[in-house]
PDB file of N, CA and C in Angstrom:
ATOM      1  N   UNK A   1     -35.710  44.418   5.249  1.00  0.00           N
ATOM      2  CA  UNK A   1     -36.550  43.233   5.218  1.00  0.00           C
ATOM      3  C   UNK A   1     -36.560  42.579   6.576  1.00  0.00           C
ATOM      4  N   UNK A   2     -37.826  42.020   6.789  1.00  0.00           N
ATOM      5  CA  UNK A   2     -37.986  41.003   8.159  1.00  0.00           C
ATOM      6  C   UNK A   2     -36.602  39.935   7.688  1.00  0.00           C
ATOM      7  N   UNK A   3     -36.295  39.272   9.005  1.00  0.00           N
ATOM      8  CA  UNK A   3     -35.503  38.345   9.336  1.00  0.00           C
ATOM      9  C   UNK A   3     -36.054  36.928   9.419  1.00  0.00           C
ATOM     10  N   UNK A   4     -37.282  37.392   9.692  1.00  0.00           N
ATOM     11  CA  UNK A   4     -37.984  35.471   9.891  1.00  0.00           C
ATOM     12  C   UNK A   4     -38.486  35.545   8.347  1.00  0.00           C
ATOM     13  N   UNK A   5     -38.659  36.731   7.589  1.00  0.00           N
ATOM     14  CA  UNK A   5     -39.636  35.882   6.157  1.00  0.00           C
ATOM     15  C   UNK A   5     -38.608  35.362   5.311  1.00  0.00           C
ATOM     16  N   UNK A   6     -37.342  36.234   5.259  1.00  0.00           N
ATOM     17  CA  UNK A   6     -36.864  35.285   4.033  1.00  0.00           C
ATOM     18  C   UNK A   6     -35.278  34.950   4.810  1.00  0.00           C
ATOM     19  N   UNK A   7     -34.909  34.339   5.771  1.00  0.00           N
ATOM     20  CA  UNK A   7     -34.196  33.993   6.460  1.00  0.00           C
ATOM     21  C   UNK A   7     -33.183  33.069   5.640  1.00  0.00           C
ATOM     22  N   UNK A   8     -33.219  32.674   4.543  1.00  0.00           N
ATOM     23  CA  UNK A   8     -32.493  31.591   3.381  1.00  0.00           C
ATOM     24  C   UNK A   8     -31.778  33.177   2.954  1.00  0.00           C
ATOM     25  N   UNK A   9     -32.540  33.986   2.263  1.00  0.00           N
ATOM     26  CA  UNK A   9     -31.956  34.977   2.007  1.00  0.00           C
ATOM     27  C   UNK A   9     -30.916  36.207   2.362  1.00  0.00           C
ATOM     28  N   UNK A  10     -31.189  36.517   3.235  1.00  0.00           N
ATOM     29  CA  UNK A  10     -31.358  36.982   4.156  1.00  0.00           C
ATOM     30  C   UNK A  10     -29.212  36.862   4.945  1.00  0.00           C
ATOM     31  N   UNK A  11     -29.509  35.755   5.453  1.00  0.00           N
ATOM     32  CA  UNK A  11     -28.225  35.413   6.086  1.00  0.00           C
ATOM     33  C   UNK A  11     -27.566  34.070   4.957  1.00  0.00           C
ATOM     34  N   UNK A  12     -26.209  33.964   5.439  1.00  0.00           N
ATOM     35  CA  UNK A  12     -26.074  33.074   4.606  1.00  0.00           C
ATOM     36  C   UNK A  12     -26.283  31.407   5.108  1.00  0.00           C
ATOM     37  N   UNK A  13     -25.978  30.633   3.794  1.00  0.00           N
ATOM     38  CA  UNK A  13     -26.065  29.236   4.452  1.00  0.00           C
ATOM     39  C   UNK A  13     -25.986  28.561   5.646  1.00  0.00           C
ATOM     40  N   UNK A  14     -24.659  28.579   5.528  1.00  0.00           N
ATOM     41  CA  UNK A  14     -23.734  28.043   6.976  1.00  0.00           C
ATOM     42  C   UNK A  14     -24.125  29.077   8.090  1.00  0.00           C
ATOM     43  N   UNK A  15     -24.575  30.209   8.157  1.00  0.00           N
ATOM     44  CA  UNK A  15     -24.918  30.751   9.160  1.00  0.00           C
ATOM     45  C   UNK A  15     -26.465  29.941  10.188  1.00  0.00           C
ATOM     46  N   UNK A  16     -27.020  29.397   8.893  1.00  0.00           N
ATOM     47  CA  UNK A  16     -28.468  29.029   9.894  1.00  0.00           C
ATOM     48  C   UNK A  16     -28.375  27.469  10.173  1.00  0.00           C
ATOM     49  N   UNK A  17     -29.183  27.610  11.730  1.00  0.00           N
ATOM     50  CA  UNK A  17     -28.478  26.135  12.640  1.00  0.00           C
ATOM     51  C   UNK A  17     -29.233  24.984  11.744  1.00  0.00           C
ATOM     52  N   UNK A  18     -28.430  24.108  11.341  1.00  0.00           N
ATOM     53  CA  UNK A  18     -29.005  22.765  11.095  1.00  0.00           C
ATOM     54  C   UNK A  18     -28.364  22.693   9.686  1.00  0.00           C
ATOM     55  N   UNK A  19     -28.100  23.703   8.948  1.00  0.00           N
ATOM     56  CA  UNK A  19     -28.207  23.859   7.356  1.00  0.00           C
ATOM     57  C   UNK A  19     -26.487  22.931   7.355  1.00  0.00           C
ATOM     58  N   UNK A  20     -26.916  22.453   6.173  1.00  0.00           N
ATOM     59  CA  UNK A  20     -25.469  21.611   5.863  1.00  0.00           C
ATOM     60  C   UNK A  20     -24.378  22.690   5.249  1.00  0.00           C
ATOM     61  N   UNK A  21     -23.387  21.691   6.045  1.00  0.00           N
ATOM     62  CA  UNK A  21     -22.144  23.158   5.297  1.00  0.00           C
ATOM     63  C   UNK A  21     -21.413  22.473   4.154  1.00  0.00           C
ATOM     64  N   UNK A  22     -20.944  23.171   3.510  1.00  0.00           N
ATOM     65  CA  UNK A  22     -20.638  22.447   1.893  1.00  0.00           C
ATOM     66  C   UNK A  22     -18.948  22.356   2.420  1.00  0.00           C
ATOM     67  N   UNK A  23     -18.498  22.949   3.050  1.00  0.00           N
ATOM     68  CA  UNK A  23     -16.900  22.607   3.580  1.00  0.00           C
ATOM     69  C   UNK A  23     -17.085  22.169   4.596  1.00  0.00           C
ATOM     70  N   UNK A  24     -16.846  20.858   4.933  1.00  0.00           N
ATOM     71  CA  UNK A  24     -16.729  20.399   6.495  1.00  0.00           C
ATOM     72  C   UNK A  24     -14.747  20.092   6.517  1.00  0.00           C
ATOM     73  N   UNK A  25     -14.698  19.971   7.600  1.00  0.00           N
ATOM     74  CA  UNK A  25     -13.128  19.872   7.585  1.00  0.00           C
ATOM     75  C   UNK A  25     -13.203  18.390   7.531  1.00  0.00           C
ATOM     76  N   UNK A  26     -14.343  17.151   7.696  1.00  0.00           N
ATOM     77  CA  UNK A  26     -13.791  15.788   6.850  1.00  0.00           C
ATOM     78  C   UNK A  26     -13.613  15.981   5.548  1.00  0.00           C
ATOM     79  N   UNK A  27     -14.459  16.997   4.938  1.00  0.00           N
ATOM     80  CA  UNK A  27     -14.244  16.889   3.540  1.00  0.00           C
ATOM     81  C   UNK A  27     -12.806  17.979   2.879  1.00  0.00           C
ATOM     82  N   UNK A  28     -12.459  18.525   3.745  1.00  0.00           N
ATOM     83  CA  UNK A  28     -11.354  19.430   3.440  1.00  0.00           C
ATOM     84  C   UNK A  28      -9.918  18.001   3.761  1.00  0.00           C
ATOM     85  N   UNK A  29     -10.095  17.296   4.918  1.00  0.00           N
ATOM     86  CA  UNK A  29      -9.041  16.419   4.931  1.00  0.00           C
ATOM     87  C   UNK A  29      -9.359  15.096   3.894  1.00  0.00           C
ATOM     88  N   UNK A  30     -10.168  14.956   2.984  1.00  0.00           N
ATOM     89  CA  UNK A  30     -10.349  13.764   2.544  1.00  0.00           C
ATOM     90  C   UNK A  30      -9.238  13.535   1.196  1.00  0.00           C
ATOM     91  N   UNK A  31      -8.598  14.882   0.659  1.00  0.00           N
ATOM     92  CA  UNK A  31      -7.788  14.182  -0.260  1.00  0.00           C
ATOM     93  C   UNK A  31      -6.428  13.604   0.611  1.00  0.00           C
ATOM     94  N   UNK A  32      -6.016  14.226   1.682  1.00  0.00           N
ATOM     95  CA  UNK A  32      -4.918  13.890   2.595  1.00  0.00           C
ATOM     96  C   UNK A  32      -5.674  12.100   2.698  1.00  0.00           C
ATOM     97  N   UNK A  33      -6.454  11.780   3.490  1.00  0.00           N
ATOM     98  CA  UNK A  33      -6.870  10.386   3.963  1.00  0.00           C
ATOM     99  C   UNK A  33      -7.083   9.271   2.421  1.00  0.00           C
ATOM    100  N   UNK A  34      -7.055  10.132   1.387  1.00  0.00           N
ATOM    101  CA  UNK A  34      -7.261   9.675   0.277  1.00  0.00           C
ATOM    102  C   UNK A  34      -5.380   9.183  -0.302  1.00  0.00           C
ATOM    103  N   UNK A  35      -4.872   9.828  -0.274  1.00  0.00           N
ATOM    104  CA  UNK A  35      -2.987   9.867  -0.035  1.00  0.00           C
ATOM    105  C   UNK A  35      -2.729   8.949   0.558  1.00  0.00           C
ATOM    106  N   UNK A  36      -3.187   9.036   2.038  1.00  0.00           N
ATOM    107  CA  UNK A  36      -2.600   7.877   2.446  1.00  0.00           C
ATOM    108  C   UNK A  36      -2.808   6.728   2.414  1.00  0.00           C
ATOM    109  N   UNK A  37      -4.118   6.529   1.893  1.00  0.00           N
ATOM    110  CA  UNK A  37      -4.755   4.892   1.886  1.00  0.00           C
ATOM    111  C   UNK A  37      -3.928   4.753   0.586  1.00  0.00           C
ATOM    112  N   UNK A  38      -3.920   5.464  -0.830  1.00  0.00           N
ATOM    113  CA  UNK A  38      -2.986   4.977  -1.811  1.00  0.00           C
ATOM    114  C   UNK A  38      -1.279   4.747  -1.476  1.00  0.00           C
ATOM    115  N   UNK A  39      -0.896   5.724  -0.520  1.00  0.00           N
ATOM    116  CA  UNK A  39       0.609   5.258  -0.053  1.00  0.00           C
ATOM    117  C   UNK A  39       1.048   3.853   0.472  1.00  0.00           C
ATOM    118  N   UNK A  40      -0.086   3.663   1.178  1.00  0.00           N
ATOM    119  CA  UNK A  40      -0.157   3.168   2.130  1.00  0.00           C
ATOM    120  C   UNK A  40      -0.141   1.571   1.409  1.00  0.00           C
ATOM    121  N   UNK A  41      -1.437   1.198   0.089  1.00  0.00           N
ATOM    122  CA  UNK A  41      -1.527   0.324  -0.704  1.00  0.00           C
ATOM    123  C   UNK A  41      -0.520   0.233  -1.336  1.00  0.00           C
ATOM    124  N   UNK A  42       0.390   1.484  -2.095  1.00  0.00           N
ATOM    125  CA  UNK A  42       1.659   1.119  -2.270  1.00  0.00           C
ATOM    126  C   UNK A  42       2.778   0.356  -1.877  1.00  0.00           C
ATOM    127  N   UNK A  43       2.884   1.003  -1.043  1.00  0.00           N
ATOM    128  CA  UNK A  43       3.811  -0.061   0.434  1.00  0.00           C
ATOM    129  C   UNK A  43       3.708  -1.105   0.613  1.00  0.00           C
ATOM    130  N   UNK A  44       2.451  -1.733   0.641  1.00  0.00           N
ATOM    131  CA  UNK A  44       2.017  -3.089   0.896  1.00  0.00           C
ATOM    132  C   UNK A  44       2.313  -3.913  -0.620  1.00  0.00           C
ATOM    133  N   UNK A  45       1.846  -3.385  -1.727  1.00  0.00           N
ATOM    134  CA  UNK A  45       2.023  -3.793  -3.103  1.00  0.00           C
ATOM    135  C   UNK A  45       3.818  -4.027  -3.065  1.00  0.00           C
ATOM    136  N   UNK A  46       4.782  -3.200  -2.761  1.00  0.00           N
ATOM    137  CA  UNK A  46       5.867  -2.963  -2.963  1.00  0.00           C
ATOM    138  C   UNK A  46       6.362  -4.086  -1.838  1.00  0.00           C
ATOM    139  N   UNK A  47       6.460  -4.032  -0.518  1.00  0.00           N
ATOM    140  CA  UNK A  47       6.477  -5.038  -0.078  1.00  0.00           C
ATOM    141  C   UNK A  47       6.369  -6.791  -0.451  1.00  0.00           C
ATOM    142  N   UNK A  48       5.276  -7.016  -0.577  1.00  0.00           N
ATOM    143  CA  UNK A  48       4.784  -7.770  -1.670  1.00  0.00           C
ATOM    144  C   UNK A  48       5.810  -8.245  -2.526  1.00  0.00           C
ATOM    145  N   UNK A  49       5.839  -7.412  -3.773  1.00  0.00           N
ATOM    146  CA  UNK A  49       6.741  -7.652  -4.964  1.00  0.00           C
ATOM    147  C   UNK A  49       8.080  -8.294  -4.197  1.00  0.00           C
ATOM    148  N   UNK A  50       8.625  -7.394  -3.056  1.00  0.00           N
ATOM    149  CA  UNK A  50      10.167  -7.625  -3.111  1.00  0.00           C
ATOM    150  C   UNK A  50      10.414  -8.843  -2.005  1.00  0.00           C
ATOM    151  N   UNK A  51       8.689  -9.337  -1.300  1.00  0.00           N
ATOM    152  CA  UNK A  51       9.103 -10.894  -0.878  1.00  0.00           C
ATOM    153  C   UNK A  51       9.191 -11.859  -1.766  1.00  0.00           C
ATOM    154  N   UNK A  52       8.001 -11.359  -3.042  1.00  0.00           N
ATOM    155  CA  UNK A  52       8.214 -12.411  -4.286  1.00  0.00           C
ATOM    156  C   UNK A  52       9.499 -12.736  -4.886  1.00  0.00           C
ATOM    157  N   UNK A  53      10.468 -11.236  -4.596  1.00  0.00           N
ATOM    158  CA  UNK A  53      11.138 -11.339  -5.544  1.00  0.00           C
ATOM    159  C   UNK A  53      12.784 -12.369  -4.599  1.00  0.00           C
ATOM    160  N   UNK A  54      12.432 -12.132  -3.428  1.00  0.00           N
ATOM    161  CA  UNK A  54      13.581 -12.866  -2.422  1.00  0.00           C
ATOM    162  C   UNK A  54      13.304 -14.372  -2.785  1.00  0.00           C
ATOM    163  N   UNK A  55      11.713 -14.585  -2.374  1.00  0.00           N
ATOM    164  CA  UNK A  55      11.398 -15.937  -2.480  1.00  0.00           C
ATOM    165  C   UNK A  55      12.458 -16.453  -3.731  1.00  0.00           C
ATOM    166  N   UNK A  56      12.269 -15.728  -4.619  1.00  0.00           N
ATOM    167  CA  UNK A  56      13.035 -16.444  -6.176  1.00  0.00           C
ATOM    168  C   UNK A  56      14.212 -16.122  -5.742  1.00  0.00           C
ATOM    169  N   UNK A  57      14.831 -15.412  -5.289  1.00  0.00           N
ATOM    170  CA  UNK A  57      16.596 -15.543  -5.450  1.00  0.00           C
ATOM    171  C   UNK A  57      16.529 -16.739  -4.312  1.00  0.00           C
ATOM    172  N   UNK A  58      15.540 -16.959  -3.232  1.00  0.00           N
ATOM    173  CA  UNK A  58      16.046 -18.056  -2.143  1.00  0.00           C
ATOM    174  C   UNK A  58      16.197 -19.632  -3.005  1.00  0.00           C
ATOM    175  N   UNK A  59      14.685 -19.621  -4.115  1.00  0.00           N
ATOM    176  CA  UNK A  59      14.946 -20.821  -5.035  1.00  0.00           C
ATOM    177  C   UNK A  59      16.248 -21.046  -5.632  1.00  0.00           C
ATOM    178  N   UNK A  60      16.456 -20.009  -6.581  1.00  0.00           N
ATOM    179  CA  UNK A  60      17.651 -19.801  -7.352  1.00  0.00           C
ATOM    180  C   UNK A  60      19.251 -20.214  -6.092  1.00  0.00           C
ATOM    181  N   UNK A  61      19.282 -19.304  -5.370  1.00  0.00           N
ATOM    182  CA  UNK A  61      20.330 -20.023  -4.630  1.00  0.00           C
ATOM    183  C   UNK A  61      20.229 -21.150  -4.261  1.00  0.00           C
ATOM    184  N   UNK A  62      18.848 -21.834  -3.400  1.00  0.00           N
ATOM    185  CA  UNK A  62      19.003 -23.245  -3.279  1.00  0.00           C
ATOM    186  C   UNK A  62      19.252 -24.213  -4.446  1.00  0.00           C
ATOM    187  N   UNK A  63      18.858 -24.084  -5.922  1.00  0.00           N
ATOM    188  CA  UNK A  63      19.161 -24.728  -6.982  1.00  0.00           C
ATOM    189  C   UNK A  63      20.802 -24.710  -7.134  1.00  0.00           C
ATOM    190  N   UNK A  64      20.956 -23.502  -7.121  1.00  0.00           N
ATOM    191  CA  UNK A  64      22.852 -23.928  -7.132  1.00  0.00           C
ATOM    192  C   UNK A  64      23.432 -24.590  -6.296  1.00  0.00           C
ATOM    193  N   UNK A  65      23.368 -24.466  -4.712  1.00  0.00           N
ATOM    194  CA  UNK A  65      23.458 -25.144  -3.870  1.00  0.00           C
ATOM    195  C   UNK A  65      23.474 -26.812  -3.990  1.00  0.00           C
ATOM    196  N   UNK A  66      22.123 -27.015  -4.713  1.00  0.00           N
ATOM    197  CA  UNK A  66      22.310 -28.404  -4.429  1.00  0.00           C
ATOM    198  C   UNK A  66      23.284 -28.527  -6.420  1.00  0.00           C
ATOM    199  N   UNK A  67      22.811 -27.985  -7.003  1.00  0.00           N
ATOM    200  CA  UNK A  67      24.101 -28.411  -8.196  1.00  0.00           C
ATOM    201  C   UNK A  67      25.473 -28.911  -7.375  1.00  0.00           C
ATOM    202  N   UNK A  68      25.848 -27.828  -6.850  1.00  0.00           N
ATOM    203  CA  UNK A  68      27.137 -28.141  -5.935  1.00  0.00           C
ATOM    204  C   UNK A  68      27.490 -29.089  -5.946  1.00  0.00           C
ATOM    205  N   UNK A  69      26.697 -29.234  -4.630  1.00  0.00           N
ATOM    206  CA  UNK A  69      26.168 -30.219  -4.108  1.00  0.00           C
ATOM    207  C   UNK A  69      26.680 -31.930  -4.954  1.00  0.00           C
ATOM    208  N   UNK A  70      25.555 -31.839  -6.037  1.00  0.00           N
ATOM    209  CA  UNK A  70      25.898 -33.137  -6.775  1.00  0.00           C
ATOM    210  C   UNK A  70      27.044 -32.938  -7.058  1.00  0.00           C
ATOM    211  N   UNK A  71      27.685 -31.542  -7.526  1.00  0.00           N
ATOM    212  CA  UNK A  71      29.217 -31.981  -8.470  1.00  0.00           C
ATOM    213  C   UNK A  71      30.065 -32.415  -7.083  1.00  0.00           C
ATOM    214  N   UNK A  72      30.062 -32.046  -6.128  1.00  0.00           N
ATOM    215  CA  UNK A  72      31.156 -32.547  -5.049  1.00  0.00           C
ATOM    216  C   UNK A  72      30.667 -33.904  -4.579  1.00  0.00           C
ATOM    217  N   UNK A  73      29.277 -34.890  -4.701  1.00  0.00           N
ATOM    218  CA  UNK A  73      29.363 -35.743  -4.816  1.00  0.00           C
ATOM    219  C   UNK A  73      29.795 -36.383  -5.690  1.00  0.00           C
ATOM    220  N   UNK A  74      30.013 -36.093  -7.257  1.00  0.00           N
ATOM    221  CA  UNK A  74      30.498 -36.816  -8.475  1.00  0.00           C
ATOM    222  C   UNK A  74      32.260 -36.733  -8.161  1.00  0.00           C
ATOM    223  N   UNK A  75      32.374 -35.798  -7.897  1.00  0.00           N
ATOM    224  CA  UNK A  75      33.974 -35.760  -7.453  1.00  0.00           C
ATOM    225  C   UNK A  75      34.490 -36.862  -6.453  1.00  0.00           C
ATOM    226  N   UNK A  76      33.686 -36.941  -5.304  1.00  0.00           N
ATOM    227  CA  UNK A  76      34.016 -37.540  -4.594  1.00  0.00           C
ATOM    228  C   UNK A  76      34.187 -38.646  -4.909  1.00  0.00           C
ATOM    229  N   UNK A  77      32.318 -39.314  -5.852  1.00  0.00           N
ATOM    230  CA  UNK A  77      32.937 -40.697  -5.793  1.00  0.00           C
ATOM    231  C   UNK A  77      33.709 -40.961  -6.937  1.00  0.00           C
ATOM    232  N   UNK A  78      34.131 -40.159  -7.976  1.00  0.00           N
ATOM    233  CA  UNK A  78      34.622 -40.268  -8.836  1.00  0.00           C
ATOM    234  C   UNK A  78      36.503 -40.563  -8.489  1.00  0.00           C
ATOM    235  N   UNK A  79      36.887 -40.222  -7.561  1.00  0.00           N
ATOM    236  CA  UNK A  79      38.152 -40.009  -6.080  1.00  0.00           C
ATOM    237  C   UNK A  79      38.083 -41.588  -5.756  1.00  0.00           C
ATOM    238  N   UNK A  80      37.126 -42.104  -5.423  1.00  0.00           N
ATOM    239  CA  UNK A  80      36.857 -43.731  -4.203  1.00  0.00           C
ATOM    240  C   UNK A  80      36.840 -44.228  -5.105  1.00  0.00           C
ATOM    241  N   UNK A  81      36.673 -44.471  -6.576  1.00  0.00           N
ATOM    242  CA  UNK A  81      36.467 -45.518  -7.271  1.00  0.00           C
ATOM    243  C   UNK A  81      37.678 -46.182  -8.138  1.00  0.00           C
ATOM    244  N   UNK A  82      38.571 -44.689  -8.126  1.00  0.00           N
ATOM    245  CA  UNK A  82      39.794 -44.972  -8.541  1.00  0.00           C
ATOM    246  C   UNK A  82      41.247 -45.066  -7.993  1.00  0.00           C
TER     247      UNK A  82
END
């Protein structure tokens, strides 16, 4: 067969200039770039959680703190008055 009549046929896809290729290597790396944007959201999510979770032990310790706090003032003046 001629080469110019049925040239689709003929050769394959990816062989003729312009024709789209169904594997490009963005699309071969896209589950990798796909990985890392979810790792990546992980990390940040996880992060996240474990400042939330400091923030609360920083409350929690400052609440005892000042409990202390008052009981060594009740002591004290409970000491000066008598």
């Amino acid at each position: 067969m001629n080469d110019t009549i049925f040239p689709a046929y003929e050769r394959g896809r990816a062989e003729r200039p312009g024709a789209p290729q169904n594997r490009t290597r963005q699309m071969q790396l896209l589950p990798e770039t796909l990985s890392r944007a979810r790792i990546q959201q992980y990390r940040s999510e996880a992060k996240a959680e474990q400042l939330a979770y400091q923030l609360v032990l920083a409350r929690r310790m400052q609440r005892r703190a000042e409990r202390a706090s008052m009981r060594a003032r009740r002591a004290i003046a409970r000491t000066v008055m008598y």
